[in-house]
Structures are given as structure tokens and as C-alpha cells.
PDB file of N, CA and C in Angstrom:
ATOM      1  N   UNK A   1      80.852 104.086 167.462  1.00  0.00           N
ATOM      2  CA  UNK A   1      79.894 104.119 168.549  1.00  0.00           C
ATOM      3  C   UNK A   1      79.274 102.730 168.681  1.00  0.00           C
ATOM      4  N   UNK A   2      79.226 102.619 169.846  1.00  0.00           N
ATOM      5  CA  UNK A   2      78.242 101.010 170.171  1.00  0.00           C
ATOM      6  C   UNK A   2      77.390 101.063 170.532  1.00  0.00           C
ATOM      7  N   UNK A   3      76.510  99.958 169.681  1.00  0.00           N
ATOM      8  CA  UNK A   3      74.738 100.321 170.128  1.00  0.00           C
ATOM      9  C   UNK A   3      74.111  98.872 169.999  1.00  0.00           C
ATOM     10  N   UNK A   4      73.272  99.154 171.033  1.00  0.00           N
ATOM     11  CA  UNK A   4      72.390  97.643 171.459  1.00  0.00           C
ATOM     12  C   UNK A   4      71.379  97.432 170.168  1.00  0.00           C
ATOM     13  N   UNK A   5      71.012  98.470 169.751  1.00  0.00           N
ATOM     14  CA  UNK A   5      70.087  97.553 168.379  1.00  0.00           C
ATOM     15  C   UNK A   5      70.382  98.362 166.709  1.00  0.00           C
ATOM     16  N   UNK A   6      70.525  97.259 166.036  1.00  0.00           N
ATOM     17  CA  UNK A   6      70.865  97.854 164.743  1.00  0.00           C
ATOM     18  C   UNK A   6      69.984  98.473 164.410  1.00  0.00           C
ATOM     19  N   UNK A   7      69.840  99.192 163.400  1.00  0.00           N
ATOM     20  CA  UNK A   7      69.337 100.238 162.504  1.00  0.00           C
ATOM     21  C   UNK A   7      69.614 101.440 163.116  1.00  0.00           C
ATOM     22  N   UNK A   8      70.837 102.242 164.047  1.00  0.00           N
ATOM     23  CA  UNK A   8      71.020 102.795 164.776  1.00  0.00           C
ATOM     24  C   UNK A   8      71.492 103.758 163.278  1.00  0.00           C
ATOM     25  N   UNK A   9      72.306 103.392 162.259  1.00  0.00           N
ATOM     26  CA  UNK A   9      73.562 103.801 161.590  1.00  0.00           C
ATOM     27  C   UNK A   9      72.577 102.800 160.354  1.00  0.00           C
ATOM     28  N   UNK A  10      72.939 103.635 158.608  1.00  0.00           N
ATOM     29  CA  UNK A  10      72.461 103.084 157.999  1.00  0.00           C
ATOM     30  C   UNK A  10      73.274 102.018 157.826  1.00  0.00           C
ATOM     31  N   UNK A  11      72.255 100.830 157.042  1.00  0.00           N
ATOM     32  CA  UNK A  11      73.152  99.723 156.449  1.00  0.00           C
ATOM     33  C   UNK A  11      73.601  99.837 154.816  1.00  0.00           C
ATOM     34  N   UNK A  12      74.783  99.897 154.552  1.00  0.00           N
ATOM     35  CA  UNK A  12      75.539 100.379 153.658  1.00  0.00           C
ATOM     36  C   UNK A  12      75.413  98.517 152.887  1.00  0.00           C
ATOM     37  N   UNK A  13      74.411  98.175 151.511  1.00  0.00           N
ATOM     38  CA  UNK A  13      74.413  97.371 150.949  1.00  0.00           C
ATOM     39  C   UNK A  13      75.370  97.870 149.615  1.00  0.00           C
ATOM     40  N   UNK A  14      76.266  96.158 148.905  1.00  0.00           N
ATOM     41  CA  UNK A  14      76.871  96.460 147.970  1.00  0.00           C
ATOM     42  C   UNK A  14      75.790  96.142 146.733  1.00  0.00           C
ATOM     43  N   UNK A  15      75.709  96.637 145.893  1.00  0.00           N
ATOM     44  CA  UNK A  15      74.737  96.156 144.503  1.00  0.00           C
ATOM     45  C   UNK A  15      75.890  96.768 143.381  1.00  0.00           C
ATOM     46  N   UNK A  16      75.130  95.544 142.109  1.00  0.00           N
ATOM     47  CA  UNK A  16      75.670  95.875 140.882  1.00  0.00           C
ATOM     48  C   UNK A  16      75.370  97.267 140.183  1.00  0.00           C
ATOM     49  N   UNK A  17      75.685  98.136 139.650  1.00  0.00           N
ATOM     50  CA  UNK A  17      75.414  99.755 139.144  1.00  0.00           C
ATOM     51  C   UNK A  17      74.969  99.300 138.314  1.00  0.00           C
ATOM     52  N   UNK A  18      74.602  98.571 137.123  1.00  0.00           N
ATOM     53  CA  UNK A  18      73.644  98.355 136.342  1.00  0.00           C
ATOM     54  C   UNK A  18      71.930  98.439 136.543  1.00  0.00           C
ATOM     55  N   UNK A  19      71.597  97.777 137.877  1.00  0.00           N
ATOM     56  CA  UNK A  19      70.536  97.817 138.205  1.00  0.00           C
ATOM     57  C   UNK A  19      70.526  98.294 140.162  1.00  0.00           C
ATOM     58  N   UNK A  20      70.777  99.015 140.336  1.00  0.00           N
ATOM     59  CA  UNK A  20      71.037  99.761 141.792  1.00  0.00           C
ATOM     60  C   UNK A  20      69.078 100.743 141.668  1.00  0.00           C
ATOM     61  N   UNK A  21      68.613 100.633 140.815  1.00  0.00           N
ATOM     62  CA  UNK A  21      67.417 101.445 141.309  1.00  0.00           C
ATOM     63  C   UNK A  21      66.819 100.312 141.367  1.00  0.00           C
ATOM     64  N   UNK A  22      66.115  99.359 140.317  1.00  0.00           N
ATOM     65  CA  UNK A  22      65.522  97.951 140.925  1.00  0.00           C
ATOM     66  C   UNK A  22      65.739  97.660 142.200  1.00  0.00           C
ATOM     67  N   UNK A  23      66.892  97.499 142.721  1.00  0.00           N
ATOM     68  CA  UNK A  23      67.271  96.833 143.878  1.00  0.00           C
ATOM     69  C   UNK A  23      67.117  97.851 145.004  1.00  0.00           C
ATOM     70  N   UNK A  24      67.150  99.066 144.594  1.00  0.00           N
ATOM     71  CA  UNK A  24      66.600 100.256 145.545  1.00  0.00           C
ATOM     72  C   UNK A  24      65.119 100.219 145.692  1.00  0.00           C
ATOM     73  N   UNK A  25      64.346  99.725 145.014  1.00  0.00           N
ATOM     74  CA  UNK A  25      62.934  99.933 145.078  1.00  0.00           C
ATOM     75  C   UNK A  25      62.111  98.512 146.198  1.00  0.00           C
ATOM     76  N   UNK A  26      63.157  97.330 146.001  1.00  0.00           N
ATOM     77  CA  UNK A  26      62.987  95.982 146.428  1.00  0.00           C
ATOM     78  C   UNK A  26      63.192  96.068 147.949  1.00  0.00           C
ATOM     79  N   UNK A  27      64.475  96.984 148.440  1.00  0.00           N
ATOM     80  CA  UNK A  27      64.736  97.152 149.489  1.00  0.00           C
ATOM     81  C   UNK A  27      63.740  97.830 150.226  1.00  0.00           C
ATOM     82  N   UNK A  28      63.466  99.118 149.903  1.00  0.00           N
ATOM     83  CA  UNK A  28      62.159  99.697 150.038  1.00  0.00           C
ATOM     84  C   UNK A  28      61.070  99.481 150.586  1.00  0.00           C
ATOM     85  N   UNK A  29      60.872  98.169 149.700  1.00  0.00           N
ATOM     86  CA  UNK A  29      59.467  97.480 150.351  1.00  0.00           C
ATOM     87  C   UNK A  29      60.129  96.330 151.229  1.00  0.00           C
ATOM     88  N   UNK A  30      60.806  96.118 151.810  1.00  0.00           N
ATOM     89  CA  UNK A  30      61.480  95.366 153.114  1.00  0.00           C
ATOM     90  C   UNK A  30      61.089  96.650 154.496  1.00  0.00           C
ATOM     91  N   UNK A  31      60.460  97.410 153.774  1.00  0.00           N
ATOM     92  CA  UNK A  31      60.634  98.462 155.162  1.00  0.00           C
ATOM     93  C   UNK A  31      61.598  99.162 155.573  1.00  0.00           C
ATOM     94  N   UNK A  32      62.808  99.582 154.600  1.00  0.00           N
ATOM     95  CA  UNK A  32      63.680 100.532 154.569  1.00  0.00           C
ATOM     96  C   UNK A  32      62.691 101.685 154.060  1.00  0.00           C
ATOM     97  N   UNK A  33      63.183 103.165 155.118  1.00  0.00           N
ATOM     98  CA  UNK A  33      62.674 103.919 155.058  1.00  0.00           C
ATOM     99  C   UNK A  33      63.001 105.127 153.889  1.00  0.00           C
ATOM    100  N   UNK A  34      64.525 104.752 153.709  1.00  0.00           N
ATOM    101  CA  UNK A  34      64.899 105.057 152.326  1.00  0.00           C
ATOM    102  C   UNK A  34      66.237 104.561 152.067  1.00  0.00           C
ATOM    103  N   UNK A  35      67.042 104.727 150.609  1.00  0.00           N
ATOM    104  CA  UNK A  35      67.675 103.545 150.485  1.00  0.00           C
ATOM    105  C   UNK A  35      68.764 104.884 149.541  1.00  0.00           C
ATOM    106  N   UNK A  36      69.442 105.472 150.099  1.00  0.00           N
ATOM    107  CA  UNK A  36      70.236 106.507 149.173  1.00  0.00           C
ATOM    108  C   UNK A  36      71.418 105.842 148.067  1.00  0.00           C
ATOM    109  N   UNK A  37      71.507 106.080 147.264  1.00  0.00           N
ATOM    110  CA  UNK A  37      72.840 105.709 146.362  1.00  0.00           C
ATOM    111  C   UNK A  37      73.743 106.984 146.927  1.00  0.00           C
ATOM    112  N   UNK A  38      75.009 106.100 147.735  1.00  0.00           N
ATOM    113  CA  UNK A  38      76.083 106.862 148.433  1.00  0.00           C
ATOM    114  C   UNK A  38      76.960 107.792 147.110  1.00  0.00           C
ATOM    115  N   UNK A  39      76.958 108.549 147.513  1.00  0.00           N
ATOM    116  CA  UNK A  39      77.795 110.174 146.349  1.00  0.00           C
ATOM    117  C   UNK A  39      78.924 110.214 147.371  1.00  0.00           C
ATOM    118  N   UNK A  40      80.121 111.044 146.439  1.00  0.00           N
ATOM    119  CA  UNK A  40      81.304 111.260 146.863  1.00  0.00           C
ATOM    120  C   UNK A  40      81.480 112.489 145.859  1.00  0.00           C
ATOM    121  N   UNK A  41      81.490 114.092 145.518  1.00  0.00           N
ATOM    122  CA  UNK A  41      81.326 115.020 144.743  1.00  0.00           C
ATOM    123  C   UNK A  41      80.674 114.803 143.900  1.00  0.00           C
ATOM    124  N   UNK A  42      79.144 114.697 144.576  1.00  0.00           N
ATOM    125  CA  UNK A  42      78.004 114.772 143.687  1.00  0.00           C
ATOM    126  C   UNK A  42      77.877 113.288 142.481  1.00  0.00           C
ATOM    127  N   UNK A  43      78.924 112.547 142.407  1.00  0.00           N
ATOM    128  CA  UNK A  43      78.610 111.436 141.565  1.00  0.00           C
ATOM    129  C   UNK A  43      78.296 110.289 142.287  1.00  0.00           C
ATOM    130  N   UNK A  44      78.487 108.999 141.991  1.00  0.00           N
ATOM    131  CA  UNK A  44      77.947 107.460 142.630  1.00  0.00           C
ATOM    132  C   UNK A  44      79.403 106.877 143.331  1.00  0.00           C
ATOM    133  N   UNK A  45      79.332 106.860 143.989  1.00  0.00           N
ATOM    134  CA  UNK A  45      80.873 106.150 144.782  1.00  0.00           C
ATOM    135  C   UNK A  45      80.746 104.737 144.436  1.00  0.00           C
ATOM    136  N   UNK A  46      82.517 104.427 143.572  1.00  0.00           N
ATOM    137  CA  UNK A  46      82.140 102.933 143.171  1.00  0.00           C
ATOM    138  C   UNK A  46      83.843 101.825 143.968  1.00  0.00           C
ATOM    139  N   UNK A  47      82.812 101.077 144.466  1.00  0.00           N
ATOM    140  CA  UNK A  47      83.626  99.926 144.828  1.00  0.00           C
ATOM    141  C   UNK A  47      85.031  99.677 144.333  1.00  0.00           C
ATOM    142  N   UNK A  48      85.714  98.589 144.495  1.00  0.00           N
ATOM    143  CA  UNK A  48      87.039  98.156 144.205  1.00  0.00           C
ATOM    144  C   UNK A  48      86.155  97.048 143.130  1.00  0.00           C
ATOM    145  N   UNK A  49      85.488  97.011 143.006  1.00  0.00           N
ATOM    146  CA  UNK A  49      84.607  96.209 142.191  1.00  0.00           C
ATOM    147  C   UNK A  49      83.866  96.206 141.514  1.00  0.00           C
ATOM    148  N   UNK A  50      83.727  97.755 141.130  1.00  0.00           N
ATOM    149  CA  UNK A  50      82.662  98.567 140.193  1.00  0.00           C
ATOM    150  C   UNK A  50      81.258  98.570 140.799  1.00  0.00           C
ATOM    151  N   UNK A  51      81.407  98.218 141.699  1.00  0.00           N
ATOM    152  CA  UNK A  51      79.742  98.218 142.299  1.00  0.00           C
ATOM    153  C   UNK A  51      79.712  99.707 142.688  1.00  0.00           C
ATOM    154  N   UNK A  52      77.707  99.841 143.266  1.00  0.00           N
ATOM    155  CA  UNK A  52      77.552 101.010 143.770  1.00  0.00           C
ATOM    156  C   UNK A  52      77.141 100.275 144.908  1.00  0.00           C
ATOM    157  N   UNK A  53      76.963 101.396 146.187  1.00  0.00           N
ATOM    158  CA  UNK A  53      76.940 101.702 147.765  1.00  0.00           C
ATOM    159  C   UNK A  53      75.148 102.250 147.927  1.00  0.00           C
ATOM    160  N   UNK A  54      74.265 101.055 148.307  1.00  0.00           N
ATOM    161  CA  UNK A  54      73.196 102.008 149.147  1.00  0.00           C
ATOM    162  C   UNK A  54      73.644 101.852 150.219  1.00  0.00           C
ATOM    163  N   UNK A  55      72.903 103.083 150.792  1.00  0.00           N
ATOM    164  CA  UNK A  55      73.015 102.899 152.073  1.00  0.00           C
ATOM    165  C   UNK A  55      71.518 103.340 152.795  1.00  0.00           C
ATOM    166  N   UNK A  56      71.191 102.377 153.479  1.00  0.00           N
ATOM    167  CA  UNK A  56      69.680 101.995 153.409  1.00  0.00           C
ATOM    168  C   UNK A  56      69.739 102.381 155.251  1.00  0.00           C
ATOM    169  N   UNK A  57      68.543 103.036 155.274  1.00  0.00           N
ATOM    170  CA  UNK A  57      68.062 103.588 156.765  1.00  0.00           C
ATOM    171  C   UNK A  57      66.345 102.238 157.027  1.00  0.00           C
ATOM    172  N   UNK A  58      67.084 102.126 157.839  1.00  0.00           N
ATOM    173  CA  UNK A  58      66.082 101.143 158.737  1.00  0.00           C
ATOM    174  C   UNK A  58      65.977 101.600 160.336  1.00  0.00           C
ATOM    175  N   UNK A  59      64.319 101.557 160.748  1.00  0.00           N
ATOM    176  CA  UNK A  59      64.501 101.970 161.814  1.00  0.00           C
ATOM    177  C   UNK A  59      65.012 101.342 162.764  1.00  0.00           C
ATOM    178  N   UNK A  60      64.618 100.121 162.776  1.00  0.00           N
ATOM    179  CA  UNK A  60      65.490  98.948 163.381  1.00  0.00           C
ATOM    180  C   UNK A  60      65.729  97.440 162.680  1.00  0.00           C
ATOM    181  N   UNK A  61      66.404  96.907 162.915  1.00  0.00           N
ATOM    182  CA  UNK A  61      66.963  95.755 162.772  1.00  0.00           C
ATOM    183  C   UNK A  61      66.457  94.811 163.487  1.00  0.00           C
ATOM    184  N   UNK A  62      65.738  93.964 163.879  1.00  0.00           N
ATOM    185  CA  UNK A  62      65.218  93.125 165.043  1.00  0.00           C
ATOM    186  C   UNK A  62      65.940  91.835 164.459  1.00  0.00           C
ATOM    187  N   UNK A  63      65.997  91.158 163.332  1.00  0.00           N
ATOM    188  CA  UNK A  63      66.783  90.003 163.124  1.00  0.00           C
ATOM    189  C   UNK A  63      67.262  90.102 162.121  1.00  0.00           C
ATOM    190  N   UNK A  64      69.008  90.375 162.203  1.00  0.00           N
ATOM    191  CA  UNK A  64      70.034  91.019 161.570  1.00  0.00           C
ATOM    192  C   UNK A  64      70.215  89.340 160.525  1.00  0.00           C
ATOM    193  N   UNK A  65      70.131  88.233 160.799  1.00  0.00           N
ATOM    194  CA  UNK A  65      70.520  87.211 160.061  1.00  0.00           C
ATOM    195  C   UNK A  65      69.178  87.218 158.807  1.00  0.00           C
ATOM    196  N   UNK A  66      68.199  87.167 159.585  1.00  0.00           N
ATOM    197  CA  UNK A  66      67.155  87.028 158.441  1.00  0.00           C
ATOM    198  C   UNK A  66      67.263  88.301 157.154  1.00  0.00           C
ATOM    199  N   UNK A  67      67.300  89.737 157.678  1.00  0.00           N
ATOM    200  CA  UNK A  67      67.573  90.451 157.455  1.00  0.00           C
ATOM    201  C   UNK A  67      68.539  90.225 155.931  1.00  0.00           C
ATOM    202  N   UNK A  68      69.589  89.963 155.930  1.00  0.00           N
ATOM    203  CA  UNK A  68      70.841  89.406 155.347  1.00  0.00           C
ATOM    204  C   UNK A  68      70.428  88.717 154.227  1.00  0.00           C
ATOM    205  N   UNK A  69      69.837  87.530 154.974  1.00  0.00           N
ATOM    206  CA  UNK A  69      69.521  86.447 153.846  1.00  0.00           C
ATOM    207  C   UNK A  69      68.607  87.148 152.544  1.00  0.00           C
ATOM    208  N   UNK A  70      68.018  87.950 153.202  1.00  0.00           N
ATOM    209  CA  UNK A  70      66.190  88.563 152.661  1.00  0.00           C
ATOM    210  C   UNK A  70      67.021  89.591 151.185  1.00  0.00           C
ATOM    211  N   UNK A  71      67.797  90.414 151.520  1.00  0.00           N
ATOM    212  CA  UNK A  71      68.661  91.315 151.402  1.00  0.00           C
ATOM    213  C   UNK A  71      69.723  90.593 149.991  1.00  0.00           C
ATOM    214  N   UNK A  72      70.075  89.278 150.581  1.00  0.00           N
ATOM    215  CA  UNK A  72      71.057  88.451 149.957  1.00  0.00           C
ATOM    216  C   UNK A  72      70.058  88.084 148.722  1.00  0.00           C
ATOM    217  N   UNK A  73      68.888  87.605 148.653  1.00  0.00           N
ATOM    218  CA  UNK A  73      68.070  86.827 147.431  1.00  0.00           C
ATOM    219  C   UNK A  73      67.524  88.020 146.838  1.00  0.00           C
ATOM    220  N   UNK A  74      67.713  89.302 146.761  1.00  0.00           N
ATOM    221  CA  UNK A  74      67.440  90.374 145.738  1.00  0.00           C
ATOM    222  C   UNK A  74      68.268  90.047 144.423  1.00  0.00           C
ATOM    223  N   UNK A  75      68.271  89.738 143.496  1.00  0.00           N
ATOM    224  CA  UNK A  75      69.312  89.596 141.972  1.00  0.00           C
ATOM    225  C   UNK A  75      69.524  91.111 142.144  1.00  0.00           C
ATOM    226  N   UNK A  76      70.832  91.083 142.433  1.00  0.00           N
ATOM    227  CA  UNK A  76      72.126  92.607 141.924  1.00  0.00           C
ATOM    228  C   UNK A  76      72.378  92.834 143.365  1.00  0.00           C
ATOM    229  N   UNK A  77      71.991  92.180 144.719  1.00  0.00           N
ATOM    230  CA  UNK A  77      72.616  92.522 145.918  1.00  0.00           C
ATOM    231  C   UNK A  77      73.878  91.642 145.801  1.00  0.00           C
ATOM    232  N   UNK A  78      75.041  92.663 145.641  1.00  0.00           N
ATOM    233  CA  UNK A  78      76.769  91.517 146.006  1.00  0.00           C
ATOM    234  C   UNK A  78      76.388  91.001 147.370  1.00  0.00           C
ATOM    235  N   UNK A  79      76.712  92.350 148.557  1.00  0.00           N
ATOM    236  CA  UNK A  79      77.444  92.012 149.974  1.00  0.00           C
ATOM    237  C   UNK A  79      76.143  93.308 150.647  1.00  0.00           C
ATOM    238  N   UNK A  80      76.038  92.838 152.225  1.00  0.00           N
ATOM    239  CA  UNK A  80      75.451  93.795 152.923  1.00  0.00           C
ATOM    240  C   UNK A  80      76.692  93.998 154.395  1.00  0.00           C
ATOM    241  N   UNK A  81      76.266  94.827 154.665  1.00  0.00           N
ATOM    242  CA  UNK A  81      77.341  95.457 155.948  1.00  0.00           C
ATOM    243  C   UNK A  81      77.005  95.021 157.489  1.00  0.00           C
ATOM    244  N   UNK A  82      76.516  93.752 157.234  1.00  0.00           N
ATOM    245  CA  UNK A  82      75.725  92.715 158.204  1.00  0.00           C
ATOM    246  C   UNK A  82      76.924  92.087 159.242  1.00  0.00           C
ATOM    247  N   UNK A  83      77.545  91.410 158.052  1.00  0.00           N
ATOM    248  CA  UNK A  83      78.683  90.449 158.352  1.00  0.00           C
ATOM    249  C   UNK A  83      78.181  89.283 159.551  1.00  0.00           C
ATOM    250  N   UNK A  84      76.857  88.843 158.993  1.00  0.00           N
ATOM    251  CA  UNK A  84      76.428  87.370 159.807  1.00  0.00           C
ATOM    252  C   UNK A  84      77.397  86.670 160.248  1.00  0.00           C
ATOM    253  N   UNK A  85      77.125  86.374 161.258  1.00  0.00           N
ATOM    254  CA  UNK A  85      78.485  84.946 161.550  1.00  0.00           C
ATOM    255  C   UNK A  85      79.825  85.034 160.785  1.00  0.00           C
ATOM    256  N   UNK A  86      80.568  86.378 160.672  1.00  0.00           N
ATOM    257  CA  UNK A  86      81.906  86.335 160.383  1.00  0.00           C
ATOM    258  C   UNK A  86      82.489  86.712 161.557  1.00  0.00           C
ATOM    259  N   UNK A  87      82.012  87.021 162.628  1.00  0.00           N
ATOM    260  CA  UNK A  87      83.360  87.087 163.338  1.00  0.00           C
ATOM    261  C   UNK A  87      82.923  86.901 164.919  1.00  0.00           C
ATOM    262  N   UNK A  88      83.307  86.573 165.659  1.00  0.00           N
ATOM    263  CA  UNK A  88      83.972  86.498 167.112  1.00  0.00           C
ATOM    264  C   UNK A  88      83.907  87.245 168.275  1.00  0.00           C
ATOM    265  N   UNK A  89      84.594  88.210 167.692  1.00  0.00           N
ATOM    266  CA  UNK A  89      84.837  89.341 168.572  1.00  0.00           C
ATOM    267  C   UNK A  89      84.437  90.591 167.628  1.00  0.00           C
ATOM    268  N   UNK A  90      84.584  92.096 168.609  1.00  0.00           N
ATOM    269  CA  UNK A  90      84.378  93.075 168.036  1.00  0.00           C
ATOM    270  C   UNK A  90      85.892  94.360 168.516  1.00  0.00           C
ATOM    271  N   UNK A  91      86.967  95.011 167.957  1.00  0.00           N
ATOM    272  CA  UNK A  91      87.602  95.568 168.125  1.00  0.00           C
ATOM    273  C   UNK A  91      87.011  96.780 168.180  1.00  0.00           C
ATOM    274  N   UNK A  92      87.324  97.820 169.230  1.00  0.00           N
ATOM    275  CA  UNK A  92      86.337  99.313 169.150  1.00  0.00           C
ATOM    276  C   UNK A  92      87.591 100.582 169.080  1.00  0.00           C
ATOM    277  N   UNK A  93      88.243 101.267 168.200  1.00  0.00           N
ATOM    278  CA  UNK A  93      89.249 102.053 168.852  1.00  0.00           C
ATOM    279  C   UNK A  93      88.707 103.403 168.851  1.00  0.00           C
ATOM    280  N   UNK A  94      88.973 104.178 170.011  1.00  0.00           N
ATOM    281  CA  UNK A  94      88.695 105.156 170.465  1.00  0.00           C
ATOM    282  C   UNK A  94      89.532 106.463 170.185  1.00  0.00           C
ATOM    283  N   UNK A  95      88.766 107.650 169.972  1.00  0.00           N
ATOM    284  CA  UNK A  95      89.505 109.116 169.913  1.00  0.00           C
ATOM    285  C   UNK A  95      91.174 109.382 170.934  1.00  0.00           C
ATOM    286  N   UNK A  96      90.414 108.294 172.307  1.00  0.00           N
ATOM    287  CA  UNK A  96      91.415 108.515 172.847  1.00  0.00           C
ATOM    288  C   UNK A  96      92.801 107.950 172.555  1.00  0.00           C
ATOM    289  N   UNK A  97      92.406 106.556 171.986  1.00  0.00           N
ATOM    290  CA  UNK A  97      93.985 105.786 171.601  1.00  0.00           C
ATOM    291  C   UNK A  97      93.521 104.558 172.366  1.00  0.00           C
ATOM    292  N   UNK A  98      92.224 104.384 173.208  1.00  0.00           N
ATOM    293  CA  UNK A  98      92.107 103.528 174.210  1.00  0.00           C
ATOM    294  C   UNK A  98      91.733 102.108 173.168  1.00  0.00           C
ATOM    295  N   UNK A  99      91.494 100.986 173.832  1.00  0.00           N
ATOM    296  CA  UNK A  99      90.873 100.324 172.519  1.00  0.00           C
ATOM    297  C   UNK A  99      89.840  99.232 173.404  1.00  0.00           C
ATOM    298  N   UNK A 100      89.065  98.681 172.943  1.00  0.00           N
ATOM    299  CA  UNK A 100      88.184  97.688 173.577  1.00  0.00           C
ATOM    300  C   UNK A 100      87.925  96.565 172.770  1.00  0.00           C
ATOM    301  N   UNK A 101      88.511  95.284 173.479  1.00  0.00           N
ATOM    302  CA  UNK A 101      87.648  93.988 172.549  1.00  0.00           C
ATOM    303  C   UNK A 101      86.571  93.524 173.379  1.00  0.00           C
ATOM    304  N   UNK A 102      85.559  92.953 172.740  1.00  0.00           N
ATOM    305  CA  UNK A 102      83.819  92.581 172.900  1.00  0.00           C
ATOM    306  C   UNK A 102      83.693  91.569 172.341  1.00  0.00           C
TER     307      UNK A 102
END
């Protein structure tokens, strides 16, 4: 789905599983309204990298770069689901088979 302002859909941050509640509590006070550790049958869903998955509800996003950076200087945040200035374009594919670049 496409939407004009982020925090539409949570933001799915990567953190180290050693310390994923620290970094849950840090996020928190950024004004995430809550910050779930993502489950897959009731346990912690882990990365190709041993990490764990929050996935953090924000009501909105107003500046997705600052956001990032803020996000980025927590000790135990790997990656956020931001993707600042990586890309160009946006590919959208549809139920129907249709597809859209943006």
C-alpha cells in the first residue's frame, strides 16, 4: 500500500538480541508508542544475522532522515526499515500482476 506519510505501517528496526529491551525502552522515549519484539510461534524471530526485529509503531514520521540517524546512535540498533537515501525509485507490485514505478 502507498502512503503519503510514514508511520502509516510500523517501522520494523534491526537490534542486537542481547540487549533488544534497552534499546526497546530508548526507542520509547523517541515517542514510539510501542516498540513490540516481532514473534513467529510465540518465540523472537531472528535475522540471517542473529539479530531480533522491533517493530516500533509511530504515529507519524515527519522527518524520516533525522528519524534514522536518532534511531542509528542507540548502541545495539544494526539497521532501521528507513532506507535513507538508498534508492531512486520505488517498484509497487500489485494483487493484480499490474506493477508501478515511482
Amino acid at each position: 500500500m502507498w502512503v503519503k506519510q510514514l508511520g502509516h505501517f510500523p517501522l520494523p528496526v534491526e537490534v542486537i538480541a542481547g540487549g533488544w529491551k534497552q534499546v526497546q525502552k530508548k526507542i520509547i522515549a523517541f515517542g514510539c508508542s510501542k516498540a513490540e519484539l516481532r514473534k513467529v510461534n510465540d518465540r523472537a524471530f531472528v535475522t540471517d544475522n542473529s539479530h531480533y526485529i522491533l517493530d516500533c509503531y509511530f504515529e507519524k514520521i515527519e522527518d524520516g532522515a533525522a528519524l534514522n540517524i536518532s534511531l542509528h546512535l542507540i548502541p545495539g540498533v544494526v539497521e532501521t526499515g528507513l532506507f535513507i537515501n538508498m534508492a531512486h525509485s520505488v517498484i509497487i507490485g500489485r494483487a493484480d500482476g499490474t506493477i508501478e514505478v515511482k
